[in-house]
N, C-alpha and C. Protein backbone atom coordinates (compact mmCIF):
# COMPACT_ATOMS: atom_id res chain seq x y z
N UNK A 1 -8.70 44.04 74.65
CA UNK A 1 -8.92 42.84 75.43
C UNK A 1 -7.83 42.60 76.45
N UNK A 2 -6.67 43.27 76.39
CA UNK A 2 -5.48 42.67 77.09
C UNK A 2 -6.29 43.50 78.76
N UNK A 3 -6.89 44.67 78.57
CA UNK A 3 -7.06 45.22 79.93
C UNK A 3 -8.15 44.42 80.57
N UNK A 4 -9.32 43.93 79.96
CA UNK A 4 -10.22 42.72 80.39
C UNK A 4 -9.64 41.30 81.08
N UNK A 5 -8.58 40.83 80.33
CA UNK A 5 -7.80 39.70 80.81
C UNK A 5 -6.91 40.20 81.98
N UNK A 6 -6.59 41.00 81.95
CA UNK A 6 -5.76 41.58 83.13
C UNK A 6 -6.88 42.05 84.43
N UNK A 7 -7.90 42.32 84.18
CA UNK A 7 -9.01 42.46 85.30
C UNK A 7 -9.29 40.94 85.88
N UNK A 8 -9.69 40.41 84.98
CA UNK A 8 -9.64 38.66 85.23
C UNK A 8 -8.95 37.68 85.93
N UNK A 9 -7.65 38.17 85.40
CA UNK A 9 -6.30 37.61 86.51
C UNK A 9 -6.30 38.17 87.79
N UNK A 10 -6.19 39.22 87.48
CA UNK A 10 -6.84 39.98 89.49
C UNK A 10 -7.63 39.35 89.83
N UNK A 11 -8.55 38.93 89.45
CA UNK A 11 -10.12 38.51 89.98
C UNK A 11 -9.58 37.11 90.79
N UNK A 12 -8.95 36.22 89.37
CA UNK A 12 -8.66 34.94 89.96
C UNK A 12 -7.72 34.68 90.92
N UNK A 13 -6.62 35.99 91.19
CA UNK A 13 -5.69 35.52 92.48
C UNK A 13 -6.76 35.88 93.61
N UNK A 14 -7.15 36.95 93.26
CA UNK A 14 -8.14 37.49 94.62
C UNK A 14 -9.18 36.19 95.09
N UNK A 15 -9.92 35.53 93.94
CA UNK A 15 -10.76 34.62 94.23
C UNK A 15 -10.26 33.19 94.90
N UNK A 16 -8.80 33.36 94.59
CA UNK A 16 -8.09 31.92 95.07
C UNK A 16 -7.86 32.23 96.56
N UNK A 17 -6.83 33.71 97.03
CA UNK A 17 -6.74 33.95 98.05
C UNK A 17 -8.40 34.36 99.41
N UNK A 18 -8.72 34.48 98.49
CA UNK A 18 -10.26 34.27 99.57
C UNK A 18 -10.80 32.82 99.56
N UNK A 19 -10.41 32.20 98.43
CA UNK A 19 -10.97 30.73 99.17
C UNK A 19 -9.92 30.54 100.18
N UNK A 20 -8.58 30.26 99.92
CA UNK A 20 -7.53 30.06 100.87
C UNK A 20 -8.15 30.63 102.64
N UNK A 21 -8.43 32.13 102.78
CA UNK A 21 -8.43 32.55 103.99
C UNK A 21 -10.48 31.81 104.25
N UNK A 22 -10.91 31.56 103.31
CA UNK A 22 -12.87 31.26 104.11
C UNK A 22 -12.19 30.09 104.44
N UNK A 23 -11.21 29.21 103.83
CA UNK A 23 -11.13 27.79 104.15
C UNK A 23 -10.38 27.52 105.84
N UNK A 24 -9.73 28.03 105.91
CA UNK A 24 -8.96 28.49 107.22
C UNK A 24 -9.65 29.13 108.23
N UNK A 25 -10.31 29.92 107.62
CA UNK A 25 -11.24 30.72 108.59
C UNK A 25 -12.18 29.33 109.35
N UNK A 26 -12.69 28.75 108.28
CA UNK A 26 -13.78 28.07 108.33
C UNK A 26 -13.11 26.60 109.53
N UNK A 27 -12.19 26.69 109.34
CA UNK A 27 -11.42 25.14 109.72
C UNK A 27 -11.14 25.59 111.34
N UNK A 28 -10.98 27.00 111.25
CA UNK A 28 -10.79 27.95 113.01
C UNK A 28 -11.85 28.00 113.85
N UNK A 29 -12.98 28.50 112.96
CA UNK A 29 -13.91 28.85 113.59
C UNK A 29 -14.91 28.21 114.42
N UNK A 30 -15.44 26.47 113.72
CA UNK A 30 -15.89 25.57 114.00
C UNK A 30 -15.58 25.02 115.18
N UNK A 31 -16.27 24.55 116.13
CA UNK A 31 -16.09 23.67 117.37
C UNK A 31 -15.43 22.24 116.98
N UNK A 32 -16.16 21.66 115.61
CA UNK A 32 -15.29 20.03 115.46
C UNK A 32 -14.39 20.26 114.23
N UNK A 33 -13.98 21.40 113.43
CA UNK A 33 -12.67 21.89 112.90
C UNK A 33 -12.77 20.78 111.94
N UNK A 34 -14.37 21.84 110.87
CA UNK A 34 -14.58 20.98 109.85
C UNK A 34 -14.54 22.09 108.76
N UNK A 35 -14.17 22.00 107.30
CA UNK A 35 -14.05 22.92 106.35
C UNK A 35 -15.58 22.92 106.29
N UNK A 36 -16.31 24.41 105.90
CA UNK A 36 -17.44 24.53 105.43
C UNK A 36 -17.34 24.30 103.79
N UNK A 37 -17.82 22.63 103.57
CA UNK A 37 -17.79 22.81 101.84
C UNK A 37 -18.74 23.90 100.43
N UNK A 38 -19.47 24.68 101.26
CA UNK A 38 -20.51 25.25 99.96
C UNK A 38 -19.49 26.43 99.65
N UNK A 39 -19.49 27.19 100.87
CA UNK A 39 -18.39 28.48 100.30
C UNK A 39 -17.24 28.11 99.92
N UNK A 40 -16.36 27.39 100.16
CA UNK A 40 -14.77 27.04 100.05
C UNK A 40 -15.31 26.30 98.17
N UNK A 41 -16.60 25.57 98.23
CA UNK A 41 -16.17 25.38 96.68
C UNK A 41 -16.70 26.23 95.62
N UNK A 42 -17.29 27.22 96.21
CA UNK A 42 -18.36 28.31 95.54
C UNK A 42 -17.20 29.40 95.02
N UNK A 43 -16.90 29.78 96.09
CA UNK A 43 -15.17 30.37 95.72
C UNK A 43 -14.29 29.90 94.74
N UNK A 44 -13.65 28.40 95.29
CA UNK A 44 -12.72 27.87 94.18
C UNK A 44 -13.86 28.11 92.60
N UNK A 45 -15.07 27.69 92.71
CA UNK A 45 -15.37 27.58 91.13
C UNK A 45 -15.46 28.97 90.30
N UNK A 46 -15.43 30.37 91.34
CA UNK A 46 -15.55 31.54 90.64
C UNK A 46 -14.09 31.95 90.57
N UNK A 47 -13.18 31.47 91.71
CA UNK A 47 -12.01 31.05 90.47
C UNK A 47 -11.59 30.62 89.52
N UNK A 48 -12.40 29.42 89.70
CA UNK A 48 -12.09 28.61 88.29
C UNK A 48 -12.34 29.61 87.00
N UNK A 49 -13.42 30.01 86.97
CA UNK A 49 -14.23 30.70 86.21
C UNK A 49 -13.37 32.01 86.16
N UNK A 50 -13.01 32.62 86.66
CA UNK A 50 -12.32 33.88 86.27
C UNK A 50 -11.20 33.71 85.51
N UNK A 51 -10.48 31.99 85.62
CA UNK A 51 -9.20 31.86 85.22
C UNK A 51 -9.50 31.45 83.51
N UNK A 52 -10.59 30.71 83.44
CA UNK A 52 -11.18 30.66 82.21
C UNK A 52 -11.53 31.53 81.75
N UNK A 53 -11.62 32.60 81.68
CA UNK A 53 -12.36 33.67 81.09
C UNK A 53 -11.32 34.42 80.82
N UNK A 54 -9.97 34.72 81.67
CA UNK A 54 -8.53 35.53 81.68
C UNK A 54 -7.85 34.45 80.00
N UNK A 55 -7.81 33.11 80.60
CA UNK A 55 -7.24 32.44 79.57
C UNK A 55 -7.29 32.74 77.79
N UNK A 56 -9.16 32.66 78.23
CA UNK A 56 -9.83 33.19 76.80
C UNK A 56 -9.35 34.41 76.21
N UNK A 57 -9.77 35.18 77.29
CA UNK A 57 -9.14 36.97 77.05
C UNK A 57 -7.88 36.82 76.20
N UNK A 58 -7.10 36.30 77.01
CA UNK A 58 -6.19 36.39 76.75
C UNK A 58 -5.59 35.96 75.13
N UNK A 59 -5.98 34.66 74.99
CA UNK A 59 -5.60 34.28 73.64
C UNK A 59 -6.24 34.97 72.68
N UNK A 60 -7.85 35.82 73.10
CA UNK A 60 -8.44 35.80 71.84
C UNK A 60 -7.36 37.53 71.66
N UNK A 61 -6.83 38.28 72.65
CA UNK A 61 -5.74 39.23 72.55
C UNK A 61 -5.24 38.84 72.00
N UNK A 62 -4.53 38.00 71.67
CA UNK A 62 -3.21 37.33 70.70
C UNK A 62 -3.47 36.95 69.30
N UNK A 63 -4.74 36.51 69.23
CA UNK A 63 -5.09 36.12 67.82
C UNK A 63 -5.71 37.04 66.59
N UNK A 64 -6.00 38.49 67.36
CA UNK A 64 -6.30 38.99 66.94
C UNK A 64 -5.31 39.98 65.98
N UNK A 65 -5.76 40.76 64.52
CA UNK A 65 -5.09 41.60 64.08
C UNK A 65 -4.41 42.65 64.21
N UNK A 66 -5.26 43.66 65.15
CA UNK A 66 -4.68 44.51 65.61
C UNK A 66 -4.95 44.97 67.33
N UNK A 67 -5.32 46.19 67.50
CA UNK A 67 -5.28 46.34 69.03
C UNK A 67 -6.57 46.91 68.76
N UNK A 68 -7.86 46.93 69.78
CA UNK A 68 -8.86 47.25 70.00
C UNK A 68 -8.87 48.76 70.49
N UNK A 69 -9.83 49.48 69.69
CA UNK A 69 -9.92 50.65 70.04
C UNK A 69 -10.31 50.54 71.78
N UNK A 70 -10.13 49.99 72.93
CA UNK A 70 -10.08 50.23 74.14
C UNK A 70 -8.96 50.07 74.87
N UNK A 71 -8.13 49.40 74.00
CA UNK A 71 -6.91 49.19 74.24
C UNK A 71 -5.62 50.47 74.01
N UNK A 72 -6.20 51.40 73.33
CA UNK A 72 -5.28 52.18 72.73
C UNK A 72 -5.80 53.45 73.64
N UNK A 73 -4.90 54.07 73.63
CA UNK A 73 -4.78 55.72 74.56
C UNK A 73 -5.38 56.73 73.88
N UNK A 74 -4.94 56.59 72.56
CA UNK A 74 -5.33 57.65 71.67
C UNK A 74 -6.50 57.69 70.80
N UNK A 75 -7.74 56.60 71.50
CA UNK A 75 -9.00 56.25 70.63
C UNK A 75 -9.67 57.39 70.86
N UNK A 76 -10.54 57.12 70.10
CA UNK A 76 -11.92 58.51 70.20
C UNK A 76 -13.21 57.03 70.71
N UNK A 77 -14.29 57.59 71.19
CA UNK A 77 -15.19 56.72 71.72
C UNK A 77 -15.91 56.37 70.04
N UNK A 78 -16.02 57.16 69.29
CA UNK A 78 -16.72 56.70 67.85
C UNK A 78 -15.76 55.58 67.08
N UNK A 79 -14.39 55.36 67.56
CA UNK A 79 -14.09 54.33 66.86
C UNK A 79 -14.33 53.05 67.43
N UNK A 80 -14.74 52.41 68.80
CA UNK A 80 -15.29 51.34 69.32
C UNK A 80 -16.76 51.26 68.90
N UNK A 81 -17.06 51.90 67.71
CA UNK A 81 -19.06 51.84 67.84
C UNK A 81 -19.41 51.28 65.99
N UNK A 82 -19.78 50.05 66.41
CA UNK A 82 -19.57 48.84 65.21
C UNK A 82 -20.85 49.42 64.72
N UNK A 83 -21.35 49.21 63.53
CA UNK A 83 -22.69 48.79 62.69
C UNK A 83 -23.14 47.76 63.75
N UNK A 84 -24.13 48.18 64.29
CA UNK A 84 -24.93 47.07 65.08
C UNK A 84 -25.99 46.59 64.19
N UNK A 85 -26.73 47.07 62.83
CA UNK A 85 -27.88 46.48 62.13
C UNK A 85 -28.85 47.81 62.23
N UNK A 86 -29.98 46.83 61.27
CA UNK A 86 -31.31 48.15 60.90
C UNK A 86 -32.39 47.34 62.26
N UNK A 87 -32.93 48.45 62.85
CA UNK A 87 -34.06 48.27 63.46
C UNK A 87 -35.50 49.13 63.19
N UNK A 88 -36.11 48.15 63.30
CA UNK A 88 -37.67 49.18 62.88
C UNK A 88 -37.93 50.00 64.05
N UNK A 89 -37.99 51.30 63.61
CA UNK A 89 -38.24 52.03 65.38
C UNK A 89 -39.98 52.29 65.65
N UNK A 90 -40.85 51.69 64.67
CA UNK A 90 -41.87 51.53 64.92
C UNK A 90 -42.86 50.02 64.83
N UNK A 91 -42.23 49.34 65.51
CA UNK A 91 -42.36 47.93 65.19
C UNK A 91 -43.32 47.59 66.87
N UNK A 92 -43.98 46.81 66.73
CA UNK A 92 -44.93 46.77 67.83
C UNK A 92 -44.98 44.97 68.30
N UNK A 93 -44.05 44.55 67.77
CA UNK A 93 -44.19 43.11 67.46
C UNK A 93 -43.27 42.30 68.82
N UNK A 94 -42.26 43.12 69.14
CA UNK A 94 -42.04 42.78 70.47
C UNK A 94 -42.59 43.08 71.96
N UNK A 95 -43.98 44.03 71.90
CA UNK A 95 -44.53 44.10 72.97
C UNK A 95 -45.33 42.67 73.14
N UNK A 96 -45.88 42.61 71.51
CA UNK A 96 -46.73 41.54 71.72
C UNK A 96 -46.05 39.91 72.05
N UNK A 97 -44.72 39.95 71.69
CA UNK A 97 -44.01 38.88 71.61
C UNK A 97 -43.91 39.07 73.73
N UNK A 98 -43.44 39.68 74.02
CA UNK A 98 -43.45 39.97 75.39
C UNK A 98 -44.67 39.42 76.16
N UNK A 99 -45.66 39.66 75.53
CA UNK A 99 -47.16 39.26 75.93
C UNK A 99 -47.45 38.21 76.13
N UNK A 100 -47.04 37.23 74.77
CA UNK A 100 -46.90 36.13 75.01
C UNK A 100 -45.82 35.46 75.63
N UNK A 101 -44.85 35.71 75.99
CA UNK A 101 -44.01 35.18 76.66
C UNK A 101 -44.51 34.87 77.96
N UNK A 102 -44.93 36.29 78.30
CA UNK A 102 -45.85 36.55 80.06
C UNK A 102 -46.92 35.62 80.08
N UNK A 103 -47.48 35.38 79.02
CA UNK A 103 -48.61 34.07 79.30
C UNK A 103 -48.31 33.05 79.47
N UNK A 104 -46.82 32.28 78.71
CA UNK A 104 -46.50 31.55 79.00
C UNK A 104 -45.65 31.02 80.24
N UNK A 105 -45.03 31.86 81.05
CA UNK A 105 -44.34 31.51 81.97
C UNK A 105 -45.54 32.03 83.34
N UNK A 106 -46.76 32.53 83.00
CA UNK A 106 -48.14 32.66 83.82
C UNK A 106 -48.47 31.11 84.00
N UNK A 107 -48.41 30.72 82.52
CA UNK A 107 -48.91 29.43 82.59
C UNK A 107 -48.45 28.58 83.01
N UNK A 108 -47.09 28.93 83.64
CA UNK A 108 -46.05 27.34 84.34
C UNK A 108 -46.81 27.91 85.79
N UNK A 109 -47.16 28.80 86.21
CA UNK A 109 -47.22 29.09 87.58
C UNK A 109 -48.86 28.73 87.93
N UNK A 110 -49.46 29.24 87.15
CA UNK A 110 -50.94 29.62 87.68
C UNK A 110 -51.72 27.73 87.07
N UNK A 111 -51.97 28.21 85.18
CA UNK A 111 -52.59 26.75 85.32
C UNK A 111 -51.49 26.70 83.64
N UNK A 112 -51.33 25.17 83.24
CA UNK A 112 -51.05 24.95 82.13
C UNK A 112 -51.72 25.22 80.74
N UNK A 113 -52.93 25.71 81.12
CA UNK A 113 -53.36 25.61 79.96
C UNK A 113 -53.75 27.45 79.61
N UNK A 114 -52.70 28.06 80.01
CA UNK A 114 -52.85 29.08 79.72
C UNK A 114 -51.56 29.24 78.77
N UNK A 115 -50.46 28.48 78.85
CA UNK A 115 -48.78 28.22 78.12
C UNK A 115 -49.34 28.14 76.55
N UNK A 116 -51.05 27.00 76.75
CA UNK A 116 -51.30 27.04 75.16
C UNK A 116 -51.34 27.89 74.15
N UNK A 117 -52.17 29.36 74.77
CA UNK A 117 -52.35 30.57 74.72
C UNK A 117 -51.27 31.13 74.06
N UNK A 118 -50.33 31.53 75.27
CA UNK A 118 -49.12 32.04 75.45
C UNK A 118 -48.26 31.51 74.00
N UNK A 119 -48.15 29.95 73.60
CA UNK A 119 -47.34 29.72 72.67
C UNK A 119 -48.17 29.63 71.67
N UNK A 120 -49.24 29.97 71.37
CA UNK A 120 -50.12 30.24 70.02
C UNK A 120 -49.57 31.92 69.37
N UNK A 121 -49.21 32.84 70.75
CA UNK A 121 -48.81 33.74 70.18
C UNK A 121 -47.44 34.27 70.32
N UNK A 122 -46.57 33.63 70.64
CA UNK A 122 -45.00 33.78 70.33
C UNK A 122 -45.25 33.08 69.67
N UNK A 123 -45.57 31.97 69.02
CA UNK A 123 -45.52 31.81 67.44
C UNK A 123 -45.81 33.19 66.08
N UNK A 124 -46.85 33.44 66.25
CA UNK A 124 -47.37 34.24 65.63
C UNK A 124 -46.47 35.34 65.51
N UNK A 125 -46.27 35.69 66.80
CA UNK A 125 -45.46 37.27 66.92
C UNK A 125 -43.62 37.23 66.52
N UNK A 126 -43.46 35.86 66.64
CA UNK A 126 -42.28 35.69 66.00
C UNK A 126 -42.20 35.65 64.54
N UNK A 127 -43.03 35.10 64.08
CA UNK A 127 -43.10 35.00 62.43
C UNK A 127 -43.41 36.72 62.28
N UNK A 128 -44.49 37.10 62.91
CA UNK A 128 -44.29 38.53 62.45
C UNK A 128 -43.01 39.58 62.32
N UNK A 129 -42.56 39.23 63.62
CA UNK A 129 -41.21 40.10 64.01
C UNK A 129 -40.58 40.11 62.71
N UNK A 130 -40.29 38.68 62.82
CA UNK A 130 -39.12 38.06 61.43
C UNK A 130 -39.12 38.74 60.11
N UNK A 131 -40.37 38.22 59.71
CA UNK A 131 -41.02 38.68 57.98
C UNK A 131 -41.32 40.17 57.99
N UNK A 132 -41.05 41.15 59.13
CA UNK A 132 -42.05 42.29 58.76
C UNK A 132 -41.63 43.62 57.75
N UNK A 133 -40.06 43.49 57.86
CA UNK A 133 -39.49 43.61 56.59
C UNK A 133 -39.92 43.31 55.36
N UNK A 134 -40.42 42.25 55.08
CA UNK A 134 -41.23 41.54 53.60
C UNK A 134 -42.17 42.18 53.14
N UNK A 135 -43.05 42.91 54.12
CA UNK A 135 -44.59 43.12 53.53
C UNK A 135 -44.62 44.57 53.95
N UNK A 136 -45.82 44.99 53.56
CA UNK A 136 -46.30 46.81 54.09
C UNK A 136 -45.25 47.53 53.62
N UNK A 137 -45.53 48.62 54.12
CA UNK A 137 -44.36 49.91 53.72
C UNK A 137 -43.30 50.00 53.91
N UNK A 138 -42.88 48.84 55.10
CA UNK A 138 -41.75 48.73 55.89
C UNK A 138 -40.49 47.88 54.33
N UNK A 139 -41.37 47.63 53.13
CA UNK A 139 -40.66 46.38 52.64
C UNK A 139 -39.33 46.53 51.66
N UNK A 140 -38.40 45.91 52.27
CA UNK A 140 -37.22 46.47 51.14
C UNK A 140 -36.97 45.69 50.04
């Protein structure tokens, strides 16, 4: 994490010194030598935001036990690769969950009463997803 927080801090001087020069720029460029407010605060806030995110970095570097296998020189790429969980690699339950999703955000566009549809079966396809572990062959 310390090399993430250190990308971050770059980010945020860089993001400060480009608001600094759009704001100047902006104050030059104009005939009545007015700051343009959308970019000058669009800037400062992805500063803001980078400095929050360095901050975080940063402490959660400190709080931690040891050093992150990305942090170290001498890692192998198999020691950054966590247990992510069991997945069914024949599970069909998120196309259909997909399906319904697509009906439902059809249904904000086209007519409402297609969302009914749509959330009759992300219900369904969620309870399936969930439980499908429980039942059939799949069951542990």
């Amino acid at each position: 994490m310390r090399a993430q927080s250190n990308i971050f801090w770059v980010m945020a001087v860089f993001f400060l010194l480009a608001d600094a020069a759009y704001t100047i720029w902006s104050l030059l460029s104009t005939e009545f030598h007015k700051v343009e407010w959308v970019g000058t605060v669009g800037i400062g806030l992805a500063a803001i935001a980078s400095i929050f995110l360095a901050f975080y970095m940063n402490r959660s570097h400190f709080a931690q036990s040891g050093e992150l296998p990305e942090d170290r020189l001498d890692a192998n790429i198999d020691d950054g690769d966590p247990e992510i969980g069991f997945f069914n690699p024949w599970s069909w339950w998120p196309i259909a969950l997909a399906g319904g999703c697509t009906l439902c955000f059809l249904g904000l566009a086209v007519g409402t009463w297609i969302c009914f549809f749509g959330a009759a079966i992300v219900a369904v396809t969620l309870v399936g997803w969930v439980f499908e572990n429980y039942r059939g062959i799949h069951q542990h």
